[in-house]
C-alpha atoms as a PDB file:
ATOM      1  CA  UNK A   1      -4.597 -24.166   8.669  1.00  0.00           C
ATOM      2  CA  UNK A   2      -7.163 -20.862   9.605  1.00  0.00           C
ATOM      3  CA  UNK A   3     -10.446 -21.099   9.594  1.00  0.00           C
ATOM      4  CA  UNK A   4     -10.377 -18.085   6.645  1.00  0.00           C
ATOM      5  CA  UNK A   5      -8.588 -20.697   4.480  1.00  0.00           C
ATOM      6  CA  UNK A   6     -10.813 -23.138   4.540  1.00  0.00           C
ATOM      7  CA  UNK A   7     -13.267 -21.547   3.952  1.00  0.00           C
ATOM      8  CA  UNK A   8     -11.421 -19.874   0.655  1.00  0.00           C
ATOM      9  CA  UNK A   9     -10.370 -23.551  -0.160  1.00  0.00           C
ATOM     10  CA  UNK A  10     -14.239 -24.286   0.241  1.00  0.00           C
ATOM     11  CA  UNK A  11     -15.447 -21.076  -1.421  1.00  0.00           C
ATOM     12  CA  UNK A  12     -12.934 -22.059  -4.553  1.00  0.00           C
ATOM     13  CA  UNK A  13     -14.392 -25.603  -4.852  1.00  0.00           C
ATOM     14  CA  UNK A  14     -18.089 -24.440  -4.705  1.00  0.00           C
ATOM     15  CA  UNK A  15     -17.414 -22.026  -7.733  1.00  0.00           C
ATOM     16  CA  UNK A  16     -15.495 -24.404  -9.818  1.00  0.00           C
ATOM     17  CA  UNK A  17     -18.257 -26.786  -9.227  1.00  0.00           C
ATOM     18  CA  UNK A  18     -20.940 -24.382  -9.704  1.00  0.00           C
ATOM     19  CA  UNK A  19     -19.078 -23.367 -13.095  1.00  0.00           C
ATOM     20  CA  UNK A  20     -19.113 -26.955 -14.145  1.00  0.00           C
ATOM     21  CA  UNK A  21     -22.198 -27.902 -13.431  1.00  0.00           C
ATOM     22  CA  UNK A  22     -23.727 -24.544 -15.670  1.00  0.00           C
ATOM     23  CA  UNK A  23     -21.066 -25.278 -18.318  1.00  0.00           C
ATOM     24  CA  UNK A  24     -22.606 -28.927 -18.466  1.00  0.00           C
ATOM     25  CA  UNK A  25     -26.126 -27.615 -18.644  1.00  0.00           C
ATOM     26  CA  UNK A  26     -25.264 -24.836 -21.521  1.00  0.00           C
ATOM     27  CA  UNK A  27     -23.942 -27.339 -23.202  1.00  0.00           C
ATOM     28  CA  UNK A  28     -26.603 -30.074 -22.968  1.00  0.00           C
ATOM     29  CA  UNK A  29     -29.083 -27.871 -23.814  1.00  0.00           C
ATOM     30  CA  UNK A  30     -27.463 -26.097 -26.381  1.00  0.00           C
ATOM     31  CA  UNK A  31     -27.792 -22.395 -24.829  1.00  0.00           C
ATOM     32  CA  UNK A  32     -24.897 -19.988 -24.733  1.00  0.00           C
ATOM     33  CA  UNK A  33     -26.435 -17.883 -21.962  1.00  0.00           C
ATOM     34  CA  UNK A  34     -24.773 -20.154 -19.706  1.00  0.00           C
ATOM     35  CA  UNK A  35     -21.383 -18.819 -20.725  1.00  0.00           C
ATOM     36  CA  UNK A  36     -21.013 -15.651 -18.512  1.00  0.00           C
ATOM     37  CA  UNK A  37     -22.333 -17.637 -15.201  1.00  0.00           C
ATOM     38  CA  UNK A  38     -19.678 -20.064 -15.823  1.00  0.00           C
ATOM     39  CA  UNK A  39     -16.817 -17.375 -16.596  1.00  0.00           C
ATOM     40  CA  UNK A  40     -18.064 -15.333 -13.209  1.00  0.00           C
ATOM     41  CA  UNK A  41     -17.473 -19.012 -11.386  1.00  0.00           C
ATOM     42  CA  UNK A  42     -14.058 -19.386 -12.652  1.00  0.00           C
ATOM     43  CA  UNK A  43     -13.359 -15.681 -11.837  1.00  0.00           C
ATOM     44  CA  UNK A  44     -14.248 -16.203  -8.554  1.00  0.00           C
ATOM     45  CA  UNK A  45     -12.786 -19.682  -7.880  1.00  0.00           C
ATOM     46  CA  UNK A  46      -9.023 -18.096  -9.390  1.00  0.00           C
ATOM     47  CA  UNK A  47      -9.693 -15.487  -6.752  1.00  0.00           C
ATOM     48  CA  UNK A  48     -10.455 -17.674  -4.207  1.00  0.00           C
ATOM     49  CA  UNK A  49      -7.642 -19.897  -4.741  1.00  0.00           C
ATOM     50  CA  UNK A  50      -5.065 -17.558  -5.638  1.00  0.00           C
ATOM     51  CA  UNK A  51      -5.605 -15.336  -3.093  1.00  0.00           C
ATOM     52  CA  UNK A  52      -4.428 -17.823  -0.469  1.00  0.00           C
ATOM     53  CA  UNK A  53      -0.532 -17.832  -2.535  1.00  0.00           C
ATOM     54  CA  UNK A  54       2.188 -16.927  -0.259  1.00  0.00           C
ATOM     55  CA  UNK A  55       4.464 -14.587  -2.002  1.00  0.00           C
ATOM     56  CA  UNK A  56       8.259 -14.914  -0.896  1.00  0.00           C
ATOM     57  CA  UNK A  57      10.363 -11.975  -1.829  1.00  0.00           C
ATOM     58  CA  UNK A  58      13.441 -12.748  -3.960  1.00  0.00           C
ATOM     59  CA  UNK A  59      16.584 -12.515  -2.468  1.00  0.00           C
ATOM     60  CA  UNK A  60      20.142 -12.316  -4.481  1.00  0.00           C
ATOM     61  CA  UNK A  61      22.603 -15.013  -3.842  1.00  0.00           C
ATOM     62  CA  UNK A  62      25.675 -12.791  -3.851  1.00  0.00           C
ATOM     63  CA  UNK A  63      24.609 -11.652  -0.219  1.00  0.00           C
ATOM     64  CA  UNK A  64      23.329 -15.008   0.972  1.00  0.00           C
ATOM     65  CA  UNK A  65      26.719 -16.649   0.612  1.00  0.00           C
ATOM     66  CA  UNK A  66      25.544 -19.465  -1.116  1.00  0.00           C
ATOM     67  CA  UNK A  67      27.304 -20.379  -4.432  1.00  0.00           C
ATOM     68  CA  UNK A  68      25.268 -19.663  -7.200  1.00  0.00           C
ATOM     69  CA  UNK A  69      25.294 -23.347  -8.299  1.00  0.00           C
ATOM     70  CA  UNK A  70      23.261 -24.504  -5.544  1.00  0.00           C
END
């Protein structure tokens, strides 16, 4: 694993902790003001973790020689 991917792993889990932690609060003390920090934190912790998704390019069958079944 790079160092850049740990540190997006680590970057994901602060926000989604972050984001927890304010929803908590807005929610103990009754205050919707809370609501946008918590919806940047899960913005940013999506980023963080889907930006570290491999995409694989789809290939057809019919030129891999595989059966279709498999």
């Amino acid at each position: 694993m790079f160092p850049s991917q740990d540190l997006q792993r680590w970057a994901g889990r602060t926000c989604l902790t972050l984001g927890g932690a304010l929803g908590m609060m807005g929610y103990h003390f009754e205050n919707v003001r809370f609501l946008p920090l918590v919806a940047g934190f899960a913005i940013l912790a999506g980023v963080c973790y889907l930006g570290r998704v491999e995409t694989h390019p789809i290939r057809p069958l019919r030129d891999s020689g595989h059966h279709p079944a498999l």
